[in-house]
C-alpha atoms as a PDB file:
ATOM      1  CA  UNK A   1     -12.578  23.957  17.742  1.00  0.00           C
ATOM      2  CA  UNK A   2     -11.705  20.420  17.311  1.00  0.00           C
ATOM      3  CA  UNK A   3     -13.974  17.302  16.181  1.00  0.00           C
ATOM      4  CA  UNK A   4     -14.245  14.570  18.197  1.00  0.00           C
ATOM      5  CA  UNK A   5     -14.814  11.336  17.109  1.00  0.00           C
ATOM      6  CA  UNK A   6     -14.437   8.286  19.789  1.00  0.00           C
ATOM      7  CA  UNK A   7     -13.424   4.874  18.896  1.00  0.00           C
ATOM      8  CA  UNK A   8     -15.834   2.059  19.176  1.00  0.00           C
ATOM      9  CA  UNK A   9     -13.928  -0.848  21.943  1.00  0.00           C
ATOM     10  CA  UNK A  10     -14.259  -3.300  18.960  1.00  0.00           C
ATOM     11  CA  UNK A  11     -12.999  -1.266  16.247  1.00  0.00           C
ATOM     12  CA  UNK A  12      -9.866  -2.894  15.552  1.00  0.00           C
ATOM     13  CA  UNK A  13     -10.885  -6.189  17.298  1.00  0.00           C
ATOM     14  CA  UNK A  14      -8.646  -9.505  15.180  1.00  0.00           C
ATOM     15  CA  UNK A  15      -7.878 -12.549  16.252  1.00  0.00           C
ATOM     16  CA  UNK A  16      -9.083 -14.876  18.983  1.00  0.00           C
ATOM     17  CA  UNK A  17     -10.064 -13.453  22.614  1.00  0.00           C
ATOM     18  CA  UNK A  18      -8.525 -17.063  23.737  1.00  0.00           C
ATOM     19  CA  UNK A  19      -6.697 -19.941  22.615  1.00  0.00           C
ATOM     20  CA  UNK A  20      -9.543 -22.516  22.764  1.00  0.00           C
ATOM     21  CA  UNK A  21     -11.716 -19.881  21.308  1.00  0.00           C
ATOM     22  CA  UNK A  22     -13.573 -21.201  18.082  1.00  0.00           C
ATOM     23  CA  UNK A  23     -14.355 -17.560  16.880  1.00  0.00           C
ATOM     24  CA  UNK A  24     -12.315 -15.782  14.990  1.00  0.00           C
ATOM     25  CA  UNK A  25     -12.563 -11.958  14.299  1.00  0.00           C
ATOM     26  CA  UNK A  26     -11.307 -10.747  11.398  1.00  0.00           C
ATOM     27  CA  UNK A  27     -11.581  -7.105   9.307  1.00  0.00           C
ATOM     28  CA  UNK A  28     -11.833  -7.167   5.240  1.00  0.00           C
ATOM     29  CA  UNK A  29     -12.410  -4.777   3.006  1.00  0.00           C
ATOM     30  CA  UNK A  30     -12.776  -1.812   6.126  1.00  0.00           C
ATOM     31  CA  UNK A  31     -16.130  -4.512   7.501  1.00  0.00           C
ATOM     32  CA  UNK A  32     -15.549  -6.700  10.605  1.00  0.00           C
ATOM     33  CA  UNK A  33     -16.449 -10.455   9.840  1.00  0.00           C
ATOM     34  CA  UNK A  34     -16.777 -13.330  12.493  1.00  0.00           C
ATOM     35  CA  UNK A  35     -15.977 -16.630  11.739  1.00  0.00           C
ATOM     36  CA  UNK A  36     -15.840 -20.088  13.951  1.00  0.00           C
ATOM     37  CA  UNK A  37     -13.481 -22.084  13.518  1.00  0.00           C
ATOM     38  CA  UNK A  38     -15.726 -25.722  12.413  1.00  0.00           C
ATOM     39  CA  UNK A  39     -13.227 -28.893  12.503  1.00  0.00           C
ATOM     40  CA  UNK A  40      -9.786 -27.721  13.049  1.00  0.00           C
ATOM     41  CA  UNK A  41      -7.041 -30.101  11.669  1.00  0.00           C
ATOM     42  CA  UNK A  42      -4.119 -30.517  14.552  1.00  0.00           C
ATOM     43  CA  UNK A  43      -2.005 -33.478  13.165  1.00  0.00           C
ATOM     44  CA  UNK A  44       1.305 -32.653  11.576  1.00  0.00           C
ATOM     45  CA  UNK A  45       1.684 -30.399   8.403  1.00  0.00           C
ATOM     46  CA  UNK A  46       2.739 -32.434   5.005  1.00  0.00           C
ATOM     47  CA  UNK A  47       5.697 -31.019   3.611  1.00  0.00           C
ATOM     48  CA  UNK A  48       3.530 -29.827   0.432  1.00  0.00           C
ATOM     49  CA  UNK A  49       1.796 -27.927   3.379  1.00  0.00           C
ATOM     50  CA  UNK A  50       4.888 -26.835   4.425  1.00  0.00           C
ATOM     51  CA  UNK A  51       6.601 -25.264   1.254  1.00  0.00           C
ATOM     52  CA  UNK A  52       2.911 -23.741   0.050  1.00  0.00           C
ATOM     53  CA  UNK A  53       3.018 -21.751   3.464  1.00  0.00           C
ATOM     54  CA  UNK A  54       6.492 -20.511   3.136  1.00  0.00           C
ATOM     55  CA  UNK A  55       6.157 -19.631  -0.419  1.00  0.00           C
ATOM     56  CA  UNK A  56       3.244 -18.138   0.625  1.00  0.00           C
ATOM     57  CA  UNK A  57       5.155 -15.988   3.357  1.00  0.00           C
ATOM     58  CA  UNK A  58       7.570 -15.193   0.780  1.00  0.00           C
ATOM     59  CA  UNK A  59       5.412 -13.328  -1.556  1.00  0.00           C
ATOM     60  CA  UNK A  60       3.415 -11.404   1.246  1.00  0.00           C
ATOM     61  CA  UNK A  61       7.297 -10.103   2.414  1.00  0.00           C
ATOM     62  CA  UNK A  62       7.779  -9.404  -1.713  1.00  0.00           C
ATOM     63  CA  UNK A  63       4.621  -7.535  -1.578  1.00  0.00           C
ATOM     64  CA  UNK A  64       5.061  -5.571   1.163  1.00  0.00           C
ATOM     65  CA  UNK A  65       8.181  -4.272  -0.754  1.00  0.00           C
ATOM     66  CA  UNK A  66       6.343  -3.826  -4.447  1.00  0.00           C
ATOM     67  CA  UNK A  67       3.954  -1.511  -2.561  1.00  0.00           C
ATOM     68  CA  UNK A  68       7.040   0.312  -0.250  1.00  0.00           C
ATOM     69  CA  UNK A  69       8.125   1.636  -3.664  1.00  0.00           C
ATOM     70  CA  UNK A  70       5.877   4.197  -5.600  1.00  0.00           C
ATOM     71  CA  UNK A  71       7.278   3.333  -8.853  1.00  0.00           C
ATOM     72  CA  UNK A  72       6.367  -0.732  -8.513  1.00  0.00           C
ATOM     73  CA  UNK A  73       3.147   0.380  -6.662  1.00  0.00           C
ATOM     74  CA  UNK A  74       1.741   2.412  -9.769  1.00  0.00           C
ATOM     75  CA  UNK A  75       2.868  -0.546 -11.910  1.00  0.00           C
ATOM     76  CA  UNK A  76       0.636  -2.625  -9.953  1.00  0.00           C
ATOM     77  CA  UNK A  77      -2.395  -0.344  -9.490  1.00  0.00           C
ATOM     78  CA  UNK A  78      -1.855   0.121 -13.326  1.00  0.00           C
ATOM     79  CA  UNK A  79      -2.524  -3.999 -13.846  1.00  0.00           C
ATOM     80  CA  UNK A  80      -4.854  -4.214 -11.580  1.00  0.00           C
ATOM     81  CA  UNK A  81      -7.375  -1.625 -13.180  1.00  0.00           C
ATOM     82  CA  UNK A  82      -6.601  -3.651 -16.685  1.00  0.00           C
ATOM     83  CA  UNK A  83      -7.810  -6.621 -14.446  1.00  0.00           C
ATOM     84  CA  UNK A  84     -10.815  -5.266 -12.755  1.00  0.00           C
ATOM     85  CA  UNK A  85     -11.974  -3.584 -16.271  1.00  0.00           C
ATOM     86  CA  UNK A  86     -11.742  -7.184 -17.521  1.00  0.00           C
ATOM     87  CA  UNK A  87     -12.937  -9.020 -14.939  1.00  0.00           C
ATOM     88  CA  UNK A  88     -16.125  -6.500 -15.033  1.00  0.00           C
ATOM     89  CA  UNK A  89     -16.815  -7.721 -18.710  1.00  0.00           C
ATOM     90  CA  UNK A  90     -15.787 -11.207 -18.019  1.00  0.00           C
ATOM     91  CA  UNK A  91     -14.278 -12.459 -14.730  1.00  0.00           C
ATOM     92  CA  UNK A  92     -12.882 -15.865 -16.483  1.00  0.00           C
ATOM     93  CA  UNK A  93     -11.567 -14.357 -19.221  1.00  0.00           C
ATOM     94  CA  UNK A  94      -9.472 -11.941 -17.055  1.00  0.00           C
ATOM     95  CA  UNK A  95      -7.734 -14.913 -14.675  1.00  0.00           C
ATOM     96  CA  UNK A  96      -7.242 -16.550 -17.592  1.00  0.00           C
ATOM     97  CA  UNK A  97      -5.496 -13.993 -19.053  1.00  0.00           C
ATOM     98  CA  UNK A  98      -3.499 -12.669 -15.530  1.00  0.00           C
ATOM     99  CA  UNK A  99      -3.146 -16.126 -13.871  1.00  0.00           C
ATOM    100  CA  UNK A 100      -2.877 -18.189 -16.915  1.00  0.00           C
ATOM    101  CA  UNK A 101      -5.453 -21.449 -17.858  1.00  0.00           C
ATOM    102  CA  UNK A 102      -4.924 -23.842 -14.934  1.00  0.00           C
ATOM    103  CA  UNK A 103      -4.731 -21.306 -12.025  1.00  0.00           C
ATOM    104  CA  UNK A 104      -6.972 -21.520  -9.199  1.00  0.00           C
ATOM    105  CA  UNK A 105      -8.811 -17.906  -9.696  1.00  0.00           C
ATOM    106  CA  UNK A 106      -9.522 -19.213 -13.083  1.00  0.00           C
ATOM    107  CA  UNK A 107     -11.320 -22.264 -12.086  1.00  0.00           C
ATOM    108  CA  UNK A 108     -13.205 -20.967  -9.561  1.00  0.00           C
ATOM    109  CA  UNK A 109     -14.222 -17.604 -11.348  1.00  0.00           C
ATOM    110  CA  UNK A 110     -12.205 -15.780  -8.075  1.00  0.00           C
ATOM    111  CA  UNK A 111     -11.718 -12.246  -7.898  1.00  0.00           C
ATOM    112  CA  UNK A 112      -9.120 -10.654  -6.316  1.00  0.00           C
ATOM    113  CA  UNK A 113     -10.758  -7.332  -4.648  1.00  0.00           C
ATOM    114  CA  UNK A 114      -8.028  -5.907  -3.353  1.00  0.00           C
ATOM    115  CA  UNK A 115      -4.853  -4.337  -4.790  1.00  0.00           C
ATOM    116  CA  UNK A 116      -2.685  -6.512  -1.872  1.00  0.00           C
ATOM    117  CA  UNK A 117      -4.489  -9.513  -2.874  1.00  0.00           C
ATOM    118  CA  UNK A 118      -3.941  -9.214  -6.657  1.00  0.00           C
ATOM    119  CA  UNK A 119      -0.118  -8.895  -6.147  1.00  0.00           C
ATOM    120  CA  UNK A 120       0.277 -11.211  -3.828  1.00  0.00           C
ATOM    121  CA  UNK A 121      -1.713 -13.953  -6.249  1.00  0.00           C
ATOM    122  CA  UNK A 122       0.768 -12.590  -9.262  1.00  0.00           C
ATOM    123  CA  UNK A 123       3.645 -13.231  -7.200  1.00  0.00           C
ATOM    124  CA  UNK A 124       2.627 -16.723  -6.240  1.00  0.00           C
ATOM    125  CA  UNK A 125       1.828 -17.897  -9.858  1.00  0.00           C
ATOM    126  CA  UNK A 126       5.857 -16.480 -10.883  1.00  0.00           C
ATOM    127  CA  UNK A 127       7.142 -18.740  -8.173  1.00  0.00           C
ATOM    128  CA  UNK A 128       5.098 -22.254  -9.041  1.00  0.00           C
END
């Protein structure tokens, strides 16, 4: 006999419900958040804006292709438990040490909880 188990309506709910809608749903970690959406900027984007977004795209399409290949995934999921085994002793130490002295996870004692997340911030700091 087969178990059935039916899907909550909001399950997979992401995104807006409208384009003038100020709250945002959003799932992290497998637990659906709600945001709003406080003082939106809608004036042009600099072009530092501009290349950070794009280089930003470009390591989320390198990531997606570290993690379609089993060999580069186990690399990762290798350096990431070296980082979250020093990040549980000290979480400064360990950005220093993955993201170098004058990254952003080091200076504001960020840590990355996800494996996606992790290789997508080690990408970035090889491209700056």
């Amino acid at each position: 006999m087969a178990s059935v188990t039916p899907a909550s309506p909001f399950e997979s709910i992401s995104g807006k419900l409208s384009r003038n809608e100020r709250i945002v749903m959003r799932t992290r970690n497998g637990r659906m958040h709600a945001y709003a959406i406080q003082h939106p900027y809608e004036g042009p984007l600099a072009e530092s804006r501009k290349k950070a977004i794009s280089a930003f795209a470009e390591a989320v399409k390198q990531c997606k292709v570290e993690m379609g290949d089993a060999e580069r995934q186990a690399y990762w999921e290798g350096l990431y438990g070296e980082y979250k085994k020093l990040a549980g002793k000290s979480l400064s130490r360990a950005n220093r040490r993955f993201f170098g002295e004058n990254s952003t996870a080091a200076a504001k004692d960020k840590f990355y909880s996800t494996l996606r997340g992790f290789i997508i911030a080690q990408l970035r700091k090889t491209t700056e």
